[in-house]
Protein backbone atom coordinates (compact mmCIF):
# COMPACT_ATOMS: atom_id res chain seq x y z
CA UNK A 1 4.13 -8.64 35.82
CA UNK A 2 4.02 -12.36 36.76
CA UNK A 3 6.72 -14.46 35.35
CA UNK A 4 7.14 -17.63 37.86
CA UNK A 5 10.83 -18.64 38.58
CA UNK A 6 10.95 -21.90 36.64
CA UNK A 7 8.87 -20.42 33.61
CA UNK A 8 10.83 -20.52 30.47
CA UNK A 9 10.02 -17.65 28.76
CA UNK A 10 11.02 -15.34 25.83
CA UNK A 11 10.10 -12.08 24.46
CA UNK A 12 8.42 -11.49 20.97
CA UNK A 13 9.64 -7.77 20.16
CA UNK A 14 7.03 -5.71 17.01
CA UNK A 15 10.04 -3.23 17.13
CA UNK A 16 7.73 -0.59 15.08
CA UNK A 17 4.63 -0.98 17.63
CA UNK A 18 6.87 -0.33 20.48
CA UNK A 19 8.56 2.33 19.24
CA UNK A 20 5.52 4.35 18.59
CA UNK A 21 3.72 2.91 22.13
CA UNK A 22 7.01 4.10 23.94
CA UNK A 23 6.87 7.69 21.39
CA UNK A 24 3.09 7.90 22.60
CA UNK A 25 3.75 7.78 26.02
CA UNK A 26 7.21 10.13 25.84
CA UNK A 27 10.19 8.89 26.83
CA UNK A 28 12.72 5.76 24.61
CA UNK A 29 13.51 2.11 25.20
CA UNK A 30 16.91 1.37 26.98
CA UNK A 31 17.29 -1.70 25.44
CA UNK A 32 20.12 -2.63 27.58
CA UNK A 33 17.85 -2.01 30.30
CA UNK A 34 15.09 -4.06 29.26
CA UNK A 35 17.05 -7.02 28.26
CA UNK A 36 18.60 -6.99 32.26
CA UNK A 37 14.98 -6.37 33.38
CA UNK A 38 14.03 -9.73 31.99
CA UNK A 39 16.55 -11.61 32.21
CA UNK A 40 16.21 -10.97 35.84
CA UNK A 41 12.45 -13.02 35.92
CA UNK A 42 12.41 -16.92 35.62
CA UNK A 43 14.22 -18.91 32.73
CA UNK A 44 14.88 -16.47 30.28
CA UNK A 45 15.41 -18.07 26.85
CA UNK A 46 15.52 -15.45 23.81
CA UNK A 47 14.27 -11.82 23.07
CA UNK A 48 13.58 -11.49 19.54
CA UNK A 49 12.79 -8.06 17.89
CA UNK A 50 11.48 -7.46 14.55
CA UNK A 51 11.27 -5.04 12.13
CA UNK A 52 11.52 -4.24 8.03
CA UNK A 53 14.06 -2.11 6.55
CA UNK A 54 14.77 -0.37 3.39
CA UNK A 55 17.68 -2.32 1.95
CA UNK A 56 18.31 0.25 -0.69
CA UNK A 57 19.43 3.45 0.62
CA UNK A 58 22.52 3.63 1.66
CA UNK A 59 22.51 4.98 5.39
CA UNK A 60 19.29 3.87 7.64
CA UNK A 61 18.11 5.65 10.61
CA UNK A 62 17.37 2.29 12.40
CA UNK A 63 20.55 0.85 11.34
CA UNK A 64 22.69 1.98 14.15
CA UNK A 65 20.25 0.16 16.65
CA UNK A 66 19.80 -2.58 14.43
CA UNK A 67 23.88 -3.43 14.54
CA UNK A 68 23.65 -2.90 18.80
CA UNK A 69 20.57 -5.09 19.51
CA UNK A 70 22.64 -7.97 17.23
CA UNK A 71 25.86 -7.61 19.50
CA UNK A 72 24.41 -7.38 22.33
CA UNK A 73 21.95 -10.13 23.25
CA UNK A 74 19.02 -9.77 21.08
CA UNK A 75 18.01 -12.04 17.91
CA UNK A 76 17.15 -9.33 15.31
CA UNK A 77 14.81 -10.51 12.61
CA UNK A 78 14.25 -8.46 9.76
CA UNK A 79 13.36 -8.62 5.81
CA UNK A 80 13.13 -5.37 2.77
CA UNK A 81 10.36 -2.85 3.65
CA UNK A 82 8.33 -2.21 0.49
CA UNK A 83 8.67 1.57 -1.03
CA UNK A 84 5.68 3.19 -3.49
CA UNK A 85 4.07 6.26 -4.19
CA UNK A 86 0.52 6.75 -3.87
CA UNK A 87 -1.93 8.66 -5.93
CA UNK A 88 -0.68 12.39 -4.27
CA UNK A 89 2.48 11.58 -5.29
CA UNK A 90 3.66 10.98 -1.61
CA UNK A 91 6.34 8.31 -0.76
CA UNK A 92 5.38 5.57 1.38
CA UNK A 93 7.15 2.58 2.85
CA UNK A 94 5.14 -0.69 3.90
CA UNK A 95 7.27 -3.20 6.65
CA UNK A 96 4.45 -6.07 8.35
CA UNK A 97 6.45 -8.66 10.12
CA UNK A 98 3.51 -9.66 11.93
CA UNK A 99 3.74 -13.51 10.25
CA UNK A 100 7.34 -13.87 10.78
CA UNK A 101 6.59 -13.48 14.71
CA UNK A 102 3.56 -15.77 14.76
CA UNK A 103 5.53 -18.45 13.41
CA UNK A 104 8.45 -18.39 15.30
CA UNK A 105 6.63 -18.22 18.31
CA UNK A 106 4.31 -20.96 17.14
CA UNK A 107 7.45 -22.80 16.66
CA UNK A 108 9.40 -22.28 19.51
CA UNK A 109 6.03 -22.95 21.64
CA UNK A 110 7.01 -26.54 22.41
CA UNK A 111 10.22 -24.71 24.60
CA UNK A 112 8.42 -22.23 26.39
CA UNK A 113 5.79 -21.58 29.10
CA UNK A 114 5.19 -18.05 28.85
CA UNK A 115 5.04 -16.05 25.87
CA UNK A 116 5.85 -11.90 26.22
CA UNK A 117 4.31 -9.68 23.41
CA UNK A 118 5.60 -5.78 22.75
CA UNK A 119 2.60 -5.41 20.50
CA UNK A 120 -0.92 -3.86 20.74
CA UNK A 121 -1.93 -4.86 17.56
CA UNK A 122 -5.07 -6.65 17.53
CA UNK A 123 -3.91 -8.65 14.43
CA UNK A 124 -2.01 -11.35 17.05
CA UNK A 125 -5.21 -11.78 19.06
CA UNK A 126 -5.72 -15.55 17.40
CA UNK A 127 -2.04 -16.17 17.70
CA UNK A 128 -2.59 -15.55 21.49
CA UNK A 129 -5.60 -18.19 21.20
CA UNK A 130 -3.70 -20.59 19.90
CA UNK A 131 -1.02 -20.39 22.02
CA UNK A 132 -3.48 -20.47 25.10
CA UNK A 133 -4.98 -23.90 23.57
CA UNK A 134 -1.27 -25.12 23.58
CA UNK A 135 -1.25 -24.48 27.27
CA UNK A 136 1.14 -21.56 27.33
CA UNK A 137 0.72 -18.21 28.97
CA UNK A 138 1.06 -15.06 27.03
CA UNK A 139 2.01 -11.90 28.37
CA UNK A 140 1.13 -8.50 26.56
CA UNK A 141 2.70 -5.26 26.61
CA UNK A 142 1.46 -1.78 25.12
CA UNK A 143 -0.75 0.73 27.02
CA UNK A 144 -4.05 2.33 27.73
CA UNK A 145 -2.42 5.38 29.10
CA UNK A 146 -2.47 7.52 26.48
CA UNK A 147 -5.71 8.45 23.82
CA UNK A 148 -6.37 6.54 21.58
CA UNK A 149 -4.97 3.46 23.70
CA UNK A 150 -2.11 2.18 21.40
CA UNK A 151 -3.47 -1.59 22.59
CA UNK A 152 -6.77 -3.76 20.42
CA UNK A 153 -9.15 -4.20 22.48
CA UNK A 154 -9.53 -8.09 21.44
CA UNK A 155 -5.70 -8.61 22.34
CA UNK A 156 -5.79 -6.80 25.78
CA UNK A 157 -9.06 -9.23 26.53
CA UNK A 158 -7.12 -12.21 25.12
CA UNK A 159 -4.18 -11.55 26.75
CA UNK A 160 -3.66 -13.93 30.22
CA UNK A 161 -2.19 -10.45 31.89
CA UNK A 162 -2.09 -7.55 30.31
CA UNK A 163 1.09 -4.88 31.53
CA UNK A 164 0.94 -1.46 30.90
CA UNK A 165 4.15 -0.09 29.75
CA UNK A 166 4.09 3.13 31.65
CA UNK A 167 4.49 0.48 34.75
CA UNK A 168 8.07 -0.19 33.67
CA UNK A 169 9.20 3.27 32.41
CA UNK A 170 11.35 3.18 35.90
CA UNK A 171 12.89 -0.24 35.29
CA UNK A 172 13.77 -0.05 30.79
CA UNK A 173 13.45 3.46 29.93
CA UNK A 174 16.49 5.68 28.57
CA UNK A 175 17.62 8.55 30.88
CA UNK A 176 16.80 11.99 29.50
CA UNK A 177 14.16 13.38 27.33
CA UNK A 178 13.05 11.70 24.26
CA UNK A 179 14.79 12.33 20.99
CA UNK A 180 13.07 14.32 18.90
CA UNK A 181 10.95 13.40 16.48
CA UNK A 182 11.61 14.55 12.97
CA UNK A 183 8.41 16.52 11.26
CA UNK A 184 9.16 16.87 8.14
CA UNK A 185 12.26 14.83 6.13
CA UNK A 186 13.59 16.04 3.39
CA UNK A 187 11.65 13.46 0.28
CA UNK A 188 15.06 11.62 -0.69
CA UNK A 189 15.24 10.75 3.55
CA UNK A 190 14.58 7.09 4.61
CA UNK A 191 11.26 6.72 6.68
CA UNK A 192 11.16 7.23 9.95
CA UNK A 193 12.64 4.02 12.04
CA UNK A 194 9.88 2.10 13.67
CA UNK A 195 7.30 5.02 12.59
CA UNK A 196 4.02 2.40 11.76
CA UNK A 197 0.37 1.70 12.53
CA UNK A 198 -0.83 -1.44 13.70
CA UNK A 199 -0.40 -2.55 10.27
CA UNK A 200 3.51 -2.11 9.98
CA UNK A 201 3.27 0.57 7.59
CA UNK A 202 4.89 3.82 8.21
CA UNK A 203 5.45 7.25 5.87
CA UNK A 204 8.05 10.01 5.56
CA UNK A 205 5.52 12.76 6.24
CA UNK A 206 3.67 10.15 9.10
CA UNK A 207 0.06 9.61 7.98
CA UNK A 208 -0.99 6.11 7.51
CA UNK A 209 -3.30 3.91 5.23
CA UNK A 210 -3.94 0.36 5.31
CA UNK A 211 -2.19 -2.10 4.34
CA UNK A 212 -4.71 -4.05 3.13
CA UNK A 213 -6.05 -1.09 1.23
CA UNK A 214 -3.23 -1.62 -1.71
């Protein structure tokens, strides 16, 4: 990864996409790890990490990390996931915070020189474009290690460097083996934390539709 010393630079986090990128590839973010990573490169300015939760349940799965990444040198942006059943009577939970990072990194543009991305979606592909014509460089993270790559293939090509994240396992991820996954929560259980497509939508039994689709 090339991040020159007088860059300022900050990281744009789609919590959900990394999660499953990191899942994919088997092994789980140390977040304290990855925060000293980068704030070891350049002029580090923010790392901001999104994600939608279900307001209305009383205990969250992703609640506990939530609280930590907030107290401990992350700007956590969230807003309510969306909760329906579809036509097989199967409960479903839809969380896209895919506009609330392109604007804030559209905004904060003017500060920076280098824009990170833990996303392969291929929805931020123009967002790269435009930050490109506003002279910044953009940085993306995901992988093409495992099948089906978890990256787009119009946002890796967009992309000024592309980084796998196997490459960095060594330097951010958590000691151990991964937790396990749940298979099969019980129907009254909250989704699973970060569990989404491309499309930020995610399921208790872990089959997705698109978003679009509704």
């Amino acid at each position: 990864m090339h991040i020159h010393p007088d860059d300022r630079f900050a990281l744009f986090i789609d919590g959900a996409n990394l999660y499953a990128t990191s899942r994919a590839l088997g092994f789980d973010i140390d977040y304290k790890r990855l925060l000293a990573f980068f704030r070891g490169k350049g002029r580090f300015i923010r790392a901001i990490y999104y994600t939608a939760l279900l307001d209305d349940q009383e205990y969250s799965p992703i609640r506990p990390l939530i609280d930590w990444l907030d107290y401990n040198g992350f700007t956590v942006k969230t807003k309510p996931a969306k909760e329906f059943t579809d036509s097989t009577g199967r409960r479903k939970v839809k969380g896209n915070m895919d506009l609330e990072l392109a604007i804030d990194a559209l905004e904060m543009a003017d500060n920076l020189d280098h824009i990170v991305l833990f996303s392969g979606d291929g929805d931020f592909r123009h967002l790269v474009e435009v930050l490109q014509r506003r002279g910044k460089r953009v940085t993306v993270l995901s992988t093409i290690a495992v099948q089906p790559s978890m990256i787009a293939d119009e946002l890796r090509r967009q992309a000024d460097e592309f980084v796998d994240l196997v490459s960095l396992k060594a330097d951010i991820a958590r000691a151990g083996p991964p937790r396990p996954r749940r298979e099969e929560p019980a129907r009254d259980a909250v989704a699973e934390p970060f569990d989404d497509d491309d499309d930020g939508e995610f399921e208790d039994d872990e089959e997705f539709e698109d978003e679009d689709e509704e």
